[in-house]
Protein backbone atom coordinates (compact mmCIF):
# COMPACT_ATOMS: atom_id res chain seq x y z
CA UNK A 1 -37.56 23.11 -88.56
CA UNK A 2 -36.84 21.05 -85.39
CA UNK A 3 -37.70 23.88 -83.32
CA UNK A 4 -41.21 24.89 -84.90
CA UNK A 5 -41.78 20.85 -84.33
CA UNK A 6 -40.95 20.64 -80.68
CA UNK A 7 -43.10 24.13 -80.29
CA UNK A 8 -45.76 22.60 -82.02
CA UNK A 9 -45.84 19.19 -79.99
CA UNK A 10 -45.60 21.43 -76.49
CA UNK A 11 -48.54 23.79 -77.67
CA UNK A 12 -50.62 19.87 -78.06
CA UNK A 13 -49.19 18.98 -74.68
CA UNK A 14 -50.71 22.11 -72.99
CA UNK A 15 -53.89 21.80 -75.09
CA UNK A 16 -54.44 18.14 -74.26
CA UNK A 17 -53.36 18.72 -70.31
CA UNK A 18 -56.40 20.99 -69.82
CA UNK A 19 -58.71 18.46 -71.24
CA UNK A 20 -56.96 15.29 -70.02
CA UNK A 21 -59.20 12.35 -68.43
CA UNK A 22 -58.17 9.09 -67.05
CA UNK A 23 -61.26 7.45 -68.52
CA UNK A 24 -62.74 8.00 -72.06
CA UNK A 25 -66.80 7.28 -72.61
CA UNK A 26 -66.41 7.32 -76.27
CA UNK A 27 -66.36 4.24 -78.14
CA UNK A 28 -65.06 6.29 -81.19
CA UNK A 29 -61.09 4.50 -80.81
CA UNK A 30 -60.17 7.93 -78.14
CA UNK A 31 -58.31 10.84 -79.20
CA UNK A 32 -54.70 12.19 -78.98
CA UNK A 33 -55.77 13.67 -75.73
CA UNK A 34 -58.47 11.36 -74.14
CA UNK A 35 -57.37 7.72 -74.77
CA UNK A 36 -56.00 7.09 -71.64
CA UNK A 37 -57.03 3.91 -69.40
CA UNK A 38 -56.32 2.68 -66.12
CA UNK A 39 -56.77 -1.30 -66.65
CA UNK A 40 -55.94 -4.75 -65.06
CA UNK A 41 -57.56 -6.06 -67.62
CA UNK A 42 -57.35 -5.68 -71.16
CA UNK A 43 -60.45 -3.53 -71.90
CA UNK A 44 -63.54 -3.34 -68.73
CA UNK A 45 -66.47 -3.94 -71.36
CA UNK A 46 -68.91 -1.61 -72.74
CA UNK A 47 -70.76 -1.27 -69.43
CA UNK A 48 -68.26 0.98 -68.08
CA UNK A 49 -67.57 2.64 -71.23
CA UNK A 50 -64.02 1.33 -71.94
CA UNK A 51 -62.92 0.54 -74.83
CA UNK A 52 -60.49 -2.81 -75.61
CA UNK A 53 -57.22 -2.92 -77.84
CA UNK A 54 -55.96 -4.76 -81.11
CA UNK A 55 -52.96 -5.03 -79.44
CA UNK A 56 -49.85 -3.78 -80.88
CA UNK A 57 -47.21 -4.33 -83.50
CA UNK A 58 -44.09 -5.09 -81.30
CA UNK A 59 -43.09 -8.47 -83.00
CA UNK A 60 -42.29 -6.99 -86.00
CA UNK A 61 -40.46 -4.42 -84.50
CA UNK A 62 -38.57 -5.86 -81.62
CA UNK A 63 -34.96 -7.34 -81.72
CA UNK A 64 -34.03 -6.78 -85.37
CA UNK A 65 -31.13 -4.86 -84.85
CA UNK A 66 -28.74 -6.37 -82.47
CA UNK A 67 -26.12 -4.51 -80.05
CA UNK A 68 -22.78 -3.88 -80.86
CA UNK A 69 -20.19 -6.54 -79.54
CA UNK A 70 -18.62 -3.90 -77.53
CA UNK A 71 -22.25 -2.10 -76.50
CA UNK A 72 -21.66 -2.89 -72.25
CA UNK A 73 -22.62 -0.79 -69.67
CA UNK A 74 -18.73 -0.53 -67.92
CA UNK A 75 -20.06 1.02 -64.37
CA UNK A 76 -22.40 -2.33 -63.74
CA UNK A 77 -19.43 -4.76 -64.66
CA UNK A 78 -19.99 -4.77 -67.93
CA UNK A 79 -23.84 -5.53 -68.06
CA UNK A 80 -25.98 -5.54 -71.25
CA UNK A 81 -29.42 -5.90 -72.02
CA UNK A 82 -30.33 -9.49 -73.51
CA UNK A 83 -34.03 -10.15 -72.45
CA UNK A 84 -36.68 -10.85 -75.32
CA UNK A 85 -40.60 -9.95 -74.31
CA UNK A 86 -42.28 -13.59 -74.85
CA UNK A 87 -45.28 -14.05 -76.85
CA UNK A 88 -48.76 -14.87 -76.21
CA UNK A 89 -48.39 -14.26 -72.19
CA UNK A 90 -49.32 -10.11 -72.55
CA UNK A 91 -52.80 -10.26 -72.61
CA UNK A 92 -53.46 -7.77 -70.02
CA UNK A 93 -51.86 -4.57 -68.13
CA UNK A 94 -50.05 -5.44 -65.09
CA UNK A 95 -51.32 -3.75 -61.80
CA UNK A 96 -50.94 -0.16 -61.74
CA UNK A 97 -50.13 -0.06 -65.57
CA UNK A 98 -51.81 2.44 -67.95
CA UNK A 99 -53.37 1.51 -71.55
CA UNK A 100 -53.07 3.37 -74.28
CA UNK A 101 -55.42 1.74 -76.52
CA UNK A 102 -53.95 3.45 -79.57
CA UNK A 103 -50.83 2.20 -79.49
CA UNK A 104 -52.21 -1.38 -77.72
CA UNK A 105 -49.02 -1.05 -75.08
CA UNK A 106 -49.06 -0.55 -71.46
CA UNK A 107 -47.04 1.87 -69.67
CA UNK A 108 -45.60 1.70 -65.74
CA UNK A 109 -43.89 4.40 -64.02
CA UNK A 110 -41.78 3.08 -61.13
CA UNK A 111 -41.95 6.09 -58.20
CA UNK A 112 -38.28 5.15 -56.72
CA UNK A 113 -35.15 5.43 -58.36
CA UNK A 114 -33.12 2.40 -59.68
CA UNK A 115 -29.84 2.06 -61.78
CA UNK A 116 -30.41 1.45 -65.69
CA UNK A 117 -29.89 -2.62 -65.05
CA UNK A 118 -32.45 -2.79 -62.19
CA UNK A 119 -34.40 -1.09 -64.10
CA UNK A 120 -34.81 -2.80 -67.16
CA UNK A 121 -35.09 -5.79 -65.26
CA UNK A 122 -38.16 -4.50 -63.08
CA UNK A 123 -39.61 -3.96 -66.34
CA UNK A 124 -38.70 -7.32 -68.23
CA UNK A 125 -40.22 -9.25 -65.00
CA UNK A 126 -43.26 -7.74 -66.27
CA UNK A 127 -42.33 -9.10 -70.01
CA UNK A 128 -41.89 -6.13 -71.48
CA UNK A 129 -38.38 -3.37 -71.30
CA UNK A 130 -37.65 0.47 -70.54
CA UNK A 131 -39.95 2.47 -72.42
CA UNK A 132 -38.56 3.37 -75.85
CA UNK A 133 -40.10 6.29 -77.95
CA UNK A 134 -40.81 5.41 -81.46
CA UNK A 135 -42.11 8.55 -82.39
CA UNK A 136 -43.07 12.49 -81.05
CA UNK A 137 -46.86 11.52 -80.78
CA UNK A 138 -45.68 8.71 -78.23
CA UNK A 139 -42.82 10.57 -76.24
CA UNK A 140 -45.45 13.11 -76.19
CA UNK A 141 -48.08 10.63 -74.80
CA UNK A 142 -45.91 9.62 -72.23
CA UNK A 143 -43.97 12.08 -70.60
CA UNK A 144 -47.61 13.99 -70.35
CA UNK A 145 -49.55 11.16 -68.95
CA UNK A 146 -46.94 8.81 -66.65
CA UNK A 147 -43.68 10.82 -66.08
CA UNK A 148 -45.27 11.42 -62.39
CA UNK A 149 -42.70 11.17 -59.85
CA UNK A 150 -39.32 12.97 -60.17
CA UNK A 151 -37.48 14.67 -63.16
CA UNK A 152 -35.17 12.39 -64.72
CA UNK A 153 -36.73 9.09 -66.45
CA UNK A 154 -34.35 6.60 -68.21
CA UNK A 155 -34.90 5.79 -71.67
CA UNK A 156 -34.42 2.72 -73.36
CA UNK A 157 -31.60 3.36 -75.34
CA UNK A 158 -28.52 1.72 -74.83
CA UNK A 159 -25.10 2.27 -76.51
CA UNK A 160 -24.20 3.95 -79.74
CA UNK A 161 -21.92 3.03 -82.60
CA UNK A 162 -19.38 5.06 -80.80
CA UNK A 163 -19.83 8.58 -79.30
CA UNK A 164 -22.81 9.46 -80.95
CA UNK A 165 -25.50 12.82 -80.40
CA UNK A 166 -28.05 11.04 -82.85
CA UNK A 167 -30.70 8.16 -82.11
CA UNK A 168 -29.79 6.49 -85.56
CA UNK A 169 -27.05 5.70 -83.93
CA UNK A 170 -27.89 4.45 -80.89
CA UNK A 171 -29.41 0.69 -79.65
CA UNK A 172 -31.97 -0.19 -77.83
CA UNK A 173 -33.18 -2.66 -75.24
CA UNK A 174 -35.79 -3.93 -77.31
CA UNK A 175 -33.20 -4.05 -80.57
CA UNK A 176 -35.42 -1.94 -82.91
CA UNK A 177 -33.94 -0.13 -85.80
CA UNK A 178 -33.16 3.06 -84.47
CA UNK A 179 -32.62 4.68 -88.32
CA UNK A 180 -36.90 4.06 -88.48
CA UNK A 181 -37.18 5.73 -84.77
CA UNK A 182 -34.82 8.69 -85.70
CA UNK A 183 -37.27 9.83 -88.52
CA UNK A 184 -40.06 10.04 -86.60
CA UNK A 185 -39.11 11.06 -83.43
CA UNK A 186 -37.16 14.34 -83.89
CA UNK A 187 -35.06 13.84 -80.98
CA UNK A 188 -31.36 14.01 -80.63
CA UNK A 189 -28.68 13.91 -77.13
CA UNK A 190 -27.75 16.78 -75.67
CA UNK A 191 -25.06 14.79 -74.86
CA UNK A 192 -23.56 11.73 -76.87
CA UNK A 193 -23.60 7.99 -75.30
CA UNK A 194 -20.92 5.79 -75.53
CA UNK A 195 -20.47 2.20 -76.57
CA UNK A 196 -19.57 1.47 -73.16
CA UNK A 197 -18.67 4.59 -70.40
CA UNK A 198 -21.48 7.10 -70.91
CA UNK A 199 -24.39 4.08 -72.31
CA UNK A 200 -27.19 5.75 -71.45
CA UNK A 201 -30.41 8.23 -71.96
CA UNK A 202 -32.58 10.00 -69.75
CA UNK A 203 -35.13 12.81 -70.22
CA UNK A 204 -37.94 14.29 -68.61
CA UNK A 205 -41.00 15.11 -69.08
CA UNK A 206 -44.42 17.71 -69.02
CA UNK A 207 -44.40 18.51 -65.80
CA UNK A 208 -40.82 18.95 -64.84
CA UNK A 209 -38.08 20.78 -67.60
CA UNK A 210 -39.99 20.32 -70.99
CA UNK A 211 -36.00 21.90 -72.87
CA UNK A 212 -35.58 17.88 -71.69
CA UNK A 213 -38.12 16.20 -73.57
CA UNK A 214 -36.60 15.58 -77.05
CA UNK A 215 -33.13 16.49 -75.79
CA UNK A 216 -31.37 13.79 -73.84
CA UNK A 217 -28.58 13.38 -71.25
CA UNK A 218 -26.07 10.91 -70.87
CA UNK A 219 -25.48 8.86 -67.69
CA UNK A 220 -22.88 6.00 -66.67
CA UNK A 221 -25.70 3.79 -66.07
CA UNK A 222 -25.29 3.07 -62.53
CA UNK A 223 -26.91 6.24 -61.74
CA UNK A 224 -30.30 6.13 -59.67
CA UNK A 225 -33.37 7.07 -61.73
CA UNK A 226 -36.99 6.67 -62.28
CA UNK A 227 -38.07 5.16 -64.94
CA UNK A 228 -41.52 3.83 -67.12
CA UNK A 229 -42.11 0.48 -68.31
CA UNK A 230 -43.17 -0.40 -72.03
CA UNK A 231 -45.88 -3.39 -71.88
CA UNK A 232 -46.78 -4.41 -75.16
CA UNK A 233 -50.29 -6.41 -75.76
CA UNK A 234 -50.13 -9.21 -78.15
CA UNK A 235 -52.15 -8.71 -81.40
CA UNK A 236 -55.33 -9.45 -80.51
């Protein structure tokens, strides 16, 4: 059954890269394949055809699930992630971010490699973390339209409850219940992660080694990689 799934999403990703756009002119709320946007603002007006956001859910989804006492990454002395995305300041997509109005959450690919901590950081100076799937459709979304430079990305998912292949037993910088992400996501390590040696994911994407999309390797975090940035609007 996993197989037929990941078939299925690949057969969308090659359907949707021969019609992809970087600009929709519909007004309709885009589709699967179409509802990308380049923005430094949150939506250019109906003049020039683009289409603004609600926003999206992250506050009920972020930090509910906190990391393990012993979740550390051991090759950057011991580093974890503890920054929370602060409300009311995402109103708009930083420069060189990419909307995806659907989802109301910006996305930044960094072109140079950094280790897991830098990373993350980069991406919390921009209030939000590393990008963290919640489900195919957005993994799918993502490593199609903004997995651009390189093969491996990070992902945001930090530390397991032990030595662990599945994502409902991993964390995540952003502390969202993994057992929710597992059941939509269809997704599982090639390799397990560790509470603290091997802490981290990375995957790639479309245009690179697509056996790599939903099937992720394990790094010691200090490791130099590229990496996209999750954004989230506030509810608007």
């Amino acid at each position: 059954m996993r197989t037929l799934f990941i078939v299925a999403a690949l057969v969308a990703m090659v359907y949707c890269a021969a019609k992809k756009t970087t600009k929709s002119t519909s007004s309709s709320g885009g589709s699967f394949c179409t509802d990308t946007y380049t923005y430094g603002t949150n939506g250019a007006g109906a003049a020039a055809g683009d289409e603004n956001t609600a926003g999206t859910d992250w506050q009920k989804r972020y930090y509910k699930v906190q990391l393990h006492g012993n979740c550390r990454a051991r090759h950057l002395g011991g580093w974890k992630p503890t920054y929370k995305v602060k409300a009311g300041q995402n109103n708009s997509c930083p420069k060189g971010a990419v909307l995806w109005a659907k989802r109301g959450t910006c996305y930044y690919e960094h072109p140079h490699d950094k280790n897991y901590r830098d990373a993350e950081q980069h991406c919390n100076s921009m209030n939000g973390h590393l990008f963290v799937p919640n489900d195919a459709h957005e993994m799918i979304w993502v490593t199609q339209n903004m997995y651009n430079h390189g093969d491996w990305h990070w992902l945001g998912f930090f530390c397991s409850n032990g030595n662990s292949h599945e994502v409902r037993d991993s964390r995540t910088v952003t502390r969202e219940d993994t057992r929710k992400i597992h059941e939509k996501l269809n997704a599982r390590g090639a390799h397990p992660i560790h509470h603290d040696n091997q802490a981290c994911w990375m995957n790639q994407g479309y245009n690179r080694d697509r056996n790599w999309i939903f099937r992720f390797h394990h790094q010691h975090c200090h490791e130099g990689r590229r990496y996209v940035c999750e954004i989230p609007l506030d509810p608007q």
